[in-house]
N, C-alpha and C. Protein backbone atom coordinates (compact mmCIF):
# COMPACT_ATOMS: atom_id res chain seq x y z
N UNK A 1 0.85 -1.17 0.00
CA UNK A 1 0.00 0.00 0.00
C UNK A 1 0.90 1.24 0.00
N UNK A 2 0.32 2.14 -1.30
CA UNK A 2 1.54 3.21 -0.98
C UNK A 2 0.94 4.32 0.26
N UNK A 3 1.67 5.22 -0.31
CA UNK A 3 1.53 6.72 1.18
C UNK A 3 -0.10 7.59 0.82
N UNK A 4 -0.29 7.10 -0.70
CA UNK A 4 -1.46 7.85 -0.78
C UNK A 4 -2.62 7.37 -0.57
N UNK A 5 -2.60 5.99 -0.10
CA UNK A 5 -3.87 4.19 -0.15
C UNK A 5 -3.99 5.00 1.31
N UNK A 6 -2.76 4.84 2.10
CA UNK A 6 -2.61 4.91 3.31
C UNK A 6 -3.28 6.12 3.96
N UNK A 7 -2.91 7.51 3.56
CA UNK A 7 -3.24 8.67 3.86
C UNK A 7 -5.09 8.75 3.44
N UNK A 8 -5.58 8.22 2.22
CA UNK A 8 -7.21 7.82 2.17
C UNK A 8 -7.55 7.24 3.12
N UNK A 9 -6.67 6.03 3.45
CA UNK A 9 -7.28 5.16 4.50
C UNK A 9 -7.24 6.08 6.12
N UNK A 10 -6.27 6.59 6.23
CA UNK A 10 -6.38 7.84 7.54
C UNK A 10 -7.29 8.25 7.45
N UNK A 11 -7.78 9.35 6.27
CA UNK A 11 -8.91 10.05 6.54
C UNK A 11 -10.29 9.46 6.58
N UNK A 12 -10.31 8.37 5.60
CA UNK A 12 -12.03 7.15 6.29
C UNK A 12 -11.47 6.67 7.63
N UNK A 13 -10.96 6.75 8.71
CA UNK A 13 -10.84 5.82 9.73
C UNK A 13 -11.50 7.51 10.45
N UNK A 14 -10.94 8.86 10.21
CA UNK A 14 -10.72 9.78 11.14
C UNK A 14 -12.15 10.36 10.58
N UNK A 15 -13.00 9.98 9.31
CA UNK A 15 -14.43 9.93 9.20
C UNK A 15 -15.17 9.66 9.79
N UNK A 16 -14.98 7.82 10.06
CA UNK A 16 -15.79 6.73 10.47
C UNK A 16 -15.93 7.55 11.75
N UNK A 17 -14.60 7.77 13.07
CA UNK A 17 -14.70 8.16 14.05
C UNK A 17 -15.28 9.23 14.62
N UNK A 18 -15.62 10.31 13.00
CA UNK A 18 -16.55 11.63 12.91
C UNK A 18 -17.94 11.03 13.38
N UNK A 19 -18.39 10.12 12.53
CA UNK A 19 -19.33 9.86 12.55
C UNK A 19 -20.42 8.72 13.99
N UNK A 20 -19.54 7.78 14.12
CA UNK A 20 -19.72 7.14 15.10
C UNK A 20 -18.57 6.98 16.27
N UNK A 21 -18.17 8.17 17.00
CA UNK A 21 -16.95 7.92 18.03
C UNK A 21 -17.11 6.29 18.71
N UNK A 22 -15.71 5.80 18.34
CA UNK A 22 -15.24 4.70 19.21
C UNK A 22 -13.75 4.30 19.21
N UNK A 23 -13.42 3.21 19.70
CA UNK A 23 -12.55 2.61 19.60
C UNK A 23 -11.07 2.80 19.03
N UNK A 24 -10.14 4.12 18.36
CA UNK A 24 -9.48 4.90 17.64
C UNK A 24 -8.49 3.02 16.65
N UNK A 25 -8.10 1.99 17.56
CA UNK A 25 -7.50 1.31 17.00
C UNK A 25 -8.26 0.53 16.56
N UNK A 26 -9.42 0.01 17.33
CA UNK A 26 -10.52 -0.64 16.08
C UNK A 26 -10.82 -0.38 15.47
N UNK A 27 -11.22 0.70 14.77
CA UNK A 27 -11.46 1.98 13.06
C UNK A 27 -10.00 1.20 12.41
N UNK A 28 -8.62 2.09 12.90
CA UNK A 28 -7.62 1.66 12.15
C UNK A 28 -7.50 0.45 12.14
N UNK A 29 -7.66 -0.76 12.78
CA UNK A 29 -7.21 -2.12 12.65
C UNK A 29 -8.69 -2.59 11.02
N UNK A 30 -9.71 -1.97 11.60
CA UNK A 30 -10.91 -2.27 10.28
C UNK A 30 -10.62 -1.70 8.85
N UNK A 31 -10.51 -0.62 9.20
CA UNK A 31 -10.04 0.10 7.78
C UNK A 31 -8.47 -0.65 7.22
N UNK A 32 -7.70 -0.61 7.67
CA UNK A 32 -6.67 -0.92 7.17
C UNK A 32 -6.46 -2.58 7.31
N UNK A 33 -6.94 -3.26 7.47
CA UNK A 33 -7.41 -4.66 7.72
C UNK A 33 -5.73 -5.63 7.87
N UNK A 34 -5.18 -4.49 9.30
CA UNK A 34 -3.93 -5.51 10.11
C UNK A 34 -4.01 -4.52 11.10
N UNK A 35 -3.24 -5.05 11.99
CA UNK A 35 -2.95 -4.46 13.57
C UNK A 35 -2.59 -2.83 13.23
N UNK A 36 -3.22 -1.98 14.14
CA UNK A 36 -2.41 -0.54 14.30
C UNK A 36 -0.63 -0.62 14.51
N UNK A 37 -0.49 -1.55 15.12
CA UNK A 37 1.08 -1.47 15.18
C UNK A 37 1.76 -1.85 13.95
N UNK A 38 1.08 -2.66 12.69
CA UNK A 38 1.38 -2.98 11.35
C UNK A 38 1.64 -1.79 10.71
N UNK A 39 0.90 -0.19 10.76
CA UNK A 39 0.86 0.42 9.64
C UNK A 39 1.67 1.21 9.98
N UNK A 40 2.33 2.03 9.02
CA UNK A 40 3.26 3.28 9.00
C UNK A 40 2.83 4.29 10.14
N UNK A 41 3.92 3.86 11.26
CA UNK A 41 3.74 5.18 12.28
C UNK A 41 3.39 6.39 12.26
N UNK A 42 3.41 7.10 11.02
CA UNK A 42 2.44 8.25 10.67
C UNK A 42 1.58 8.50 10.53
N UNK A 43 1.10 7.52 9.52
CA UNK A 43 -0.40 7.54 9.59
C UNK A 43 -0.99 7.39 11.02
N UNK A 44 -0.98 6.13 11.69
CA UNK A 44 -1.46 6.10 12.97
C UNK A 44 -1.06 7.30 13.93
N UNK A 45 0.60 8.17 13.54
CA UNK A 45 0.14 9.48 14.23
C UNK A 45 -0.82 10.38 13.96
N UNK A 46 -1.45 10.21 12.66
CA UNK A 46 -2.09 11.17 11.76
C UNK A 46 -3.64 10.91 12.32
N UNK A 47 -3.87 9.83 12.27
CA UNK A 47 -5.31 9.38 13.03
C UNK A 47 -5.34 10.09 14.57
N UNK A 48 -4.18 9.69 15.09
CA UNK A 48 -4.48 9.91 16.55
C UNK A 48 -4.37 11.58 17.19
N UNK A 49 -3.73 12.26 16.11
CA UNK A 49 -3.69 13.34 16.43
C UNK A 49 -4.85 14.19 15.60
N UNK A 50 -5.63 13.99 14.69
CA UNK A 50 -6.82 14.49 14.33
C UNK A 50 -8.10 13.97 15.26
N UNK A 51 -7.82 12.72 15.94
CA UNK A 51 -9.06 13.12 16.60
C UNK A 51 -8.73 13.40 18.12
N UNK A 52 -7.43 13.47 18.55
CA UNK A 52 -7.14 13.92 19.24
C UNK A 52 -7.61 15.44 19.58
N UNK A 53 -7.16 16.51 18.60
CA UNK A 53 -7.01 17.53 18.56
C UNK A 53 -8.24 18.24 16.99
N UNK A 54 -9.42 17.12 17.72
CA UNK A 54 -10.75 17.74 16.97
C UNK A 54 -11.06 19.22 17.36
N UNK A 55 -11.19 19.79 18.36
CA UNK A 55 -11.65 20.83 18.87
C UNK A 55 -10.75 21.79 18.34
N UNK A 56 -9.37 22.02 18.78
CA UNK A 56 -8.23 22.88 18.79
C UNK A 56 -8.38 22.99 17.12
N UNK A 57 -8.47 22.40 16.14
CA UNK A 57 -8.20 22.53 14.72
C UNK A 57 -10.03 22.71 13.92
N UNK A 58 -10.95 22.31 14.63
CA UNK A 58 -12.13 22.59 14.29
C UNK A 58 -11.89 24.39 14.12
N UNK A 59 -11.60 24.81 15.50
CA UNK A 59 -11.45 26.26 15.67
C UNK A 59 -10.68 27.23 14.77
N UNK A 60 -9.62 26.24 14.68
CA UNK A 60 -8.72 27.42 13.37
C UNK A 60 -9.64 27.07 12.04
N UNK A 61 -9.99 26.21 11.69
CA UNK A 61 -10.80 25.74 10.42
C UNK A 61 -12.25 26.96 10.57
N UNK A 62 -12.54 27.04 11.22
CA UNK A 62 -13.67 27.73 11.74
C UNK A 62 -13.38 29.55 11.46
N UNK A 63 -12.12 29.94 12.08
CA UNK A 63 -11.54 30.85 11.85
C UNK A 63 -11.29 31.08 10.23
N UNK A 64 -10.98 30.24 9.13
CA UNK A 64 -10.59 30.92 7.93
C UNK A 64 -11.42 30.67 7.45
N UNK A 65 -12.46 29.89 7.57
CA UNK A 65 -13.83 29.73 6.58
C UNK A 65 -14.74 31.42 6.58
N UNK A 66 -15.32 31.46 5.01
CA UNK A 66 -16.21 32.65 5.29
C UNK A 66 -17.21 33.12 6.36
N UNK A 67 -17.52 34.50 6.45
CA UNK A 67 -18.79 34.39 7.37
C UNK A 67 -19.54 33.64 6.92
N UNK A 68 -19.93 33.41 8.23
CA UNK A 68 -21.64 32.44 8.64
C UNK A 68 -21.23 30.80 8.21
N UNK A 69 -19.59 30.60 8.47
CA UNK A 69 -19.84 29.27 8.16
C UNK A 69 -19.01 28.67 8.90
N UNK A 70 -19.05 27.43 9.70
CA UNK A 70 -18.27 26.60 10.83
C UNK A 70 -17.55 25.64 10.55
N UNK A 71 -17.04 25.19 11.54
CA UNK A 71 -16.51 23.48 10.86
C UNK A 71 -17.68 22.35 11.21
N UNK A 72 -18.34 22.93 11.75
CA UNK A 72 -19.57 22.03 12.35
C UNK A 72 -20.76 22.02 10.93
N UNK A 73 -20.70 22.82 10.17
CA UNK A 73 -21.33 22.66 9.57
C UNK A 73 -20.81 22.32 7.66
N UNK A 74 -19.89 21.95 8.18
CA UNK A 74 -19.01 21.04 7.17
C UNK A 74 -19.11 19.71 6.91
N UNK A 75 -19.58 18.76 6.04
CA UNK A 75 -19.84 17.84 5.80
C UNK A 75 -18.98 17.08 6.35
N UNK A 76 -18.68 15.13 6.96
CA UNK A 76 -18.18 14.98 7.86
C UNK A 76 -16.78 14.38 6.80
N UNK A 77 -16.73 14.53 5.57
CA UNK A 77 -15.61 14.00 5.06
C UNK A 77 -14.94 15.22 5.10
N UNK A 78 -15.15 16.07 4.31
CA UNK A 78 -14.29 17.84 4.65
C UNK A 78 -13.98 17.87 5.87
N UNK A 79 -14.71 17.51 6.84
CA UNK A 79 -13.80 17.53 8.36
C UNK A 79 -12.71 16.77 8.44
N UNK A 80 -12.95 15.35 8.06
CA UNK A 80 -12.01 14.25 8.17
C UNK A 80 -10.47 14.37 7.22
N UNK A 81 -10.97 15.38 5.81
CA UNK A 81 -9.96 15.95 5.44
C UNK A 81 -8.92 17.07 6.01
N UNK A 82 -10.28 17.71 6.29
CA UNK A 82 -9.16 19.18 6.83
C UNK A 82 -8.60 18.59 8.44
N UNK A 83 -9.07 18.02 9.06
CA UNK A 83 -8.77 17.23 10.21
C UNK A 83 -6.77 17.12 10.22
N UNK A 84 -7.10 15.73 9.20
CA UNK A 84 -5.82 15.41 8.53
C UNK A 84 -4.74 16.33 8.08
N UNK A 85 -4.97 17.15 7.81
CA UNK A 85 -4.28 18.24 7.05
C UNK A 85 -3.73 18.98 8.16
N UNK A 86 -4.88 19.22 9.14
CA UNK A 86 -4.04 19.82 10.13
C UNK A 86 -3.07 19.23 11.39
N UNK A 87 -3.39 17.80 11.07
CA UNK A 87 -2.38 17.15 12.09
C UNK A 87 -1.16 16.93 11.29
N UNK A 88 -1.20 16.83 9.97
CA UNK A 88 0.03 16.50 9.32
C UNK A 88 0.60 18.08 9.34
N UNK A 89 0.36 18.92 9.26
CA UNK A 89 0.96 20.12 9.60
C UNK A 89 1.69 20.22 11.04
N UNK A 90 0.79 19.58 11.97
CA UNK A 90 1.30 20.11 13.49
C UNK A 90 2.53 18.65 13.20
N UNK A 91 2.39 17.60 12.96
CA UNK A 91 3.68 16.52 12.88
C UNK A 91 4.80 17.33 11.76
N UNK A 92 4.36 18.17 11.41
CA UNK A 92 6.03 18.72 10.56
C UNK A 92 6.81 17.91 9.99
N UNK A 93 6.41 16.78 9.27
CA UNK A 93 7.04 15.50 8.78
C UNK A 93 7.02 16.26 7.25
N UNK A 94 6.21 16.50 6.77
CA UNK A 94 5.35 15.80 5.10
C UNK A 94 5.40 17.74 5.05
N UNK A 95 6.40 18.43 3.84
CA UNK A 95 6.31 19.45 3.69
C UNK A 95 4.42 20.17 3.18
N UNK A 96 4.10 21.57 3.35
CA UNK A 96 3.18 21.69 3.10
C UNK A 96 2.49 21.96 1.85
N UNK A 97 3.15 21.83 1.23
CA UNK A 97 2.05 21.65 -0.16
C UNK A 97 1.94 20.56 -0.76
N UNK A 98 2.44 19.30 -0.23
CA UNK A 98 2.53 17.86 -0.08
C UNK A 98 1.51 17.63 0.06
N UNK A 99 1.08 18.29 1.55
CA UNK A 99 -0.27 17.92 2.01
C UNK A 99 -1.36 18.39 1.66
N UNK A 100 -1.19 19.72 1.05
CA UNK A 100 -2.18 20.10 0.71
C UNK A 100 -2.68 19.68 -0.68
N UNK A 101 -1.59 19.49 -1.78
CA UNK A 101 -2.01 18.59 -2.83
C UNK A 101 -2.71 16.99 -2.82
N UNK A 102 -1.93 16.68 -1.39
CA UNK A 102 -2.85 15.20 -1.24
C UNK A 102 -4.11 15.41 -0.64
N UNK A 103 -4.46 16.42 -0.06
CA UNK A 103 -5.71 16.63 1.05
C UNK A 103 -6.67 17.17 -0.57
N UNK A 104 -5.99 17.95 -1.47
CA UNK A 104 -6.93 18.55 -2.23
C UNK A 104 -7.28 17.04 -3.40
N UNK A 105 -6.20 16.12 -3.68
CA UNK A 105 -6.90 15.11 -4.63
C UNK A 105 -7.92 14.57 -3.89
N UNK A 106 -7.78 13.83 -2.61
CA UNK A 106 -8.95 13.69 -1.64
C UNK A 106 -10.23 13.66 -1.80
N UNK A 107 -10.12 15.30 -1.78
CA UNK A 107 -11.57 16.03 -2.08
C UNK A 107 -12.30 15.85 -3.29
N UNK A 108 -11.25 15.84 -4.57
CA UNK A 108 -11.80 15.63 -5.92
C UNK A 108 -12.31 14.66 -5.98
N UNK A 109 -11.72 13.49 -5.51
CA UNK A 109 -12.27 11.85 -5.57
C UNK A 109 -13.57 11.86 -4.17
N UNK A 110 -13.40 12.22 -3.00
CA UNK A 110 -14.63 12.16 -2.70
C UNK A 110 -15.19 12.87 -2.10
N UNK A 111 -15.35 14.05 -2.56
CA UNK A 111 -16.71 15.27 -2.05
C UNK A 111 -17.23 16.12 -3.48
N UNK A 112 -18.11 16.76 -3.26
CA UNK A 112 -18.63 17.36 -4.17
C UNK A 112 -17.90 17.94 -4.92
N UNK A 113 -18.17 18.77 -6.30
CA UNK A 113 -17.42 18.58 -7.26
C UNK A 113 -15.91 19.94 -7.27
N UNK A 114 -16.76 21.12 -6.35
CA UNK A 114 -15.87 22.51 -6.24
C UNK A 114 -15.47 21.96 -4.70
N UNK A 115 -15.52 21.26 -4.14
CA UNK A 115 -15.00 21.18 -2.65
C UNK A 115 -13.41 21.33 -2.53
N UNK A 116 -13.18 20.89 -3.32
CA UNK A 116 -11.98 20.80 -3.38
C UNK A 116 -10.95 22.00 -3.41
N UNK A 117 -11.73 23.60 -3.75
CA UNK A 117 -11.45 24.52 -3.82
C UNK A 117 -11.22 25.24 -2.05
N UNK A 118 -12.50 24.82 -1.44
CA UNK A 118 -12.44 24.96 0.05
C UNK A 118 -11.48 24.69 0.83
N UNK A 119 -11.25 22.69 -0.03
CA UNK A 119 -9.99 22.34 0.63
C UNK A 119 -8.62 22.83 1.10
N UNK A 120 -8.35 23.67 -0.51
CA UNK A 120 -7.36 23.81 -1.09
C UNK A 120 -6.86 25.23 -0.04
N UNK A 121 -8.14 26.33 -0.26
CA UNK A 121 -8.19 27.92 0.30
C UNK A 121 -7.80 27.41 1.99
N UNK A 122 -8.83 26.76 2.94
CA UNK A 122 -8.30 26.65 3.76
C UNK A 122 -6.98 26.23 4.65
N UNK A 123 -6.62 25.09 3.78
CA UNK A 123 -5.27 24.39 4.16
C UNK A 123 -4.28 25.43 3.85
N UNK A 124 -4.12 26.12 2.72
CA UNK A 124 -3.49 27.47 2.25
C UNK A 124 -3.37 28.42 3.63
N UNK A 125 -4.52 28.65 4.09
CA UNK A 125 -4.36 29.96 5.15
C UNK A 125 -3.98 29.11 6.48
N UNK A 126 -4.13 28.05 6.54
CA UNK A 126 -3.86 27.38 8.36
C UNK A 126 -2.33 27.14 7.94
């Protein structure tokens, strides 16, 4: 599996957990179908620090979006993206337009069809 299977598979695990909070290594052990200790230590930092640090990065996301619009009221994959984006920023591993080109193909493949523009503007300003 390369870095980009892997980094999809981060953001459906840091979805799934949008959607139904549980278990952080049972998501990753399901989604990625082997042990959390099997997959690339990044990613599993990447999971654990987006839903770690849901609140703290909801808020800056919240901050560059236009008026009248939240992270709460962001569909739960755009969260699970921009989520990602901002933990791979705070890990300082993966330079930033790395991430933001992978966070923006993301979007093209699965959110609506201009989302990807949102993606792109916000990760830009955080």
């Amino acid at each position: 599996m390369n870095r980009h299977e892997q980094r999809e598979r981060a953001m459906i695990t840091v979805y799934q957990y949008l959607l139904v909070p549980r278990d952080v290594d049972e998501l990753i052990e399901n989604e990625y179908e082997m042990k959390p200790e099997e997959i690339d230590p990044y990613f599993r930092d990447v999971i654990r620090t987006s839903i770690a640090n849901t609140e703290r990065y909801g808020a800056y996301i919240t901050n560059v979006l236009k008026e009248g619009w939240t992270f709460e009221r962001l569909g739960y994959i755009e969260r699970a993206i921009l989520l990602n984006g901002c933990a791979e920023f705070d890990l300082k591993t993966i330079e930033a337009p790395v991430i933001i080109d992978e966070s923006v193909e993301m979007a093209k493949k699965f959110c609506d069809e201009d989302t990807y523009k949102l993606i792109n503007s916000v990760l830009d300003i955080i």
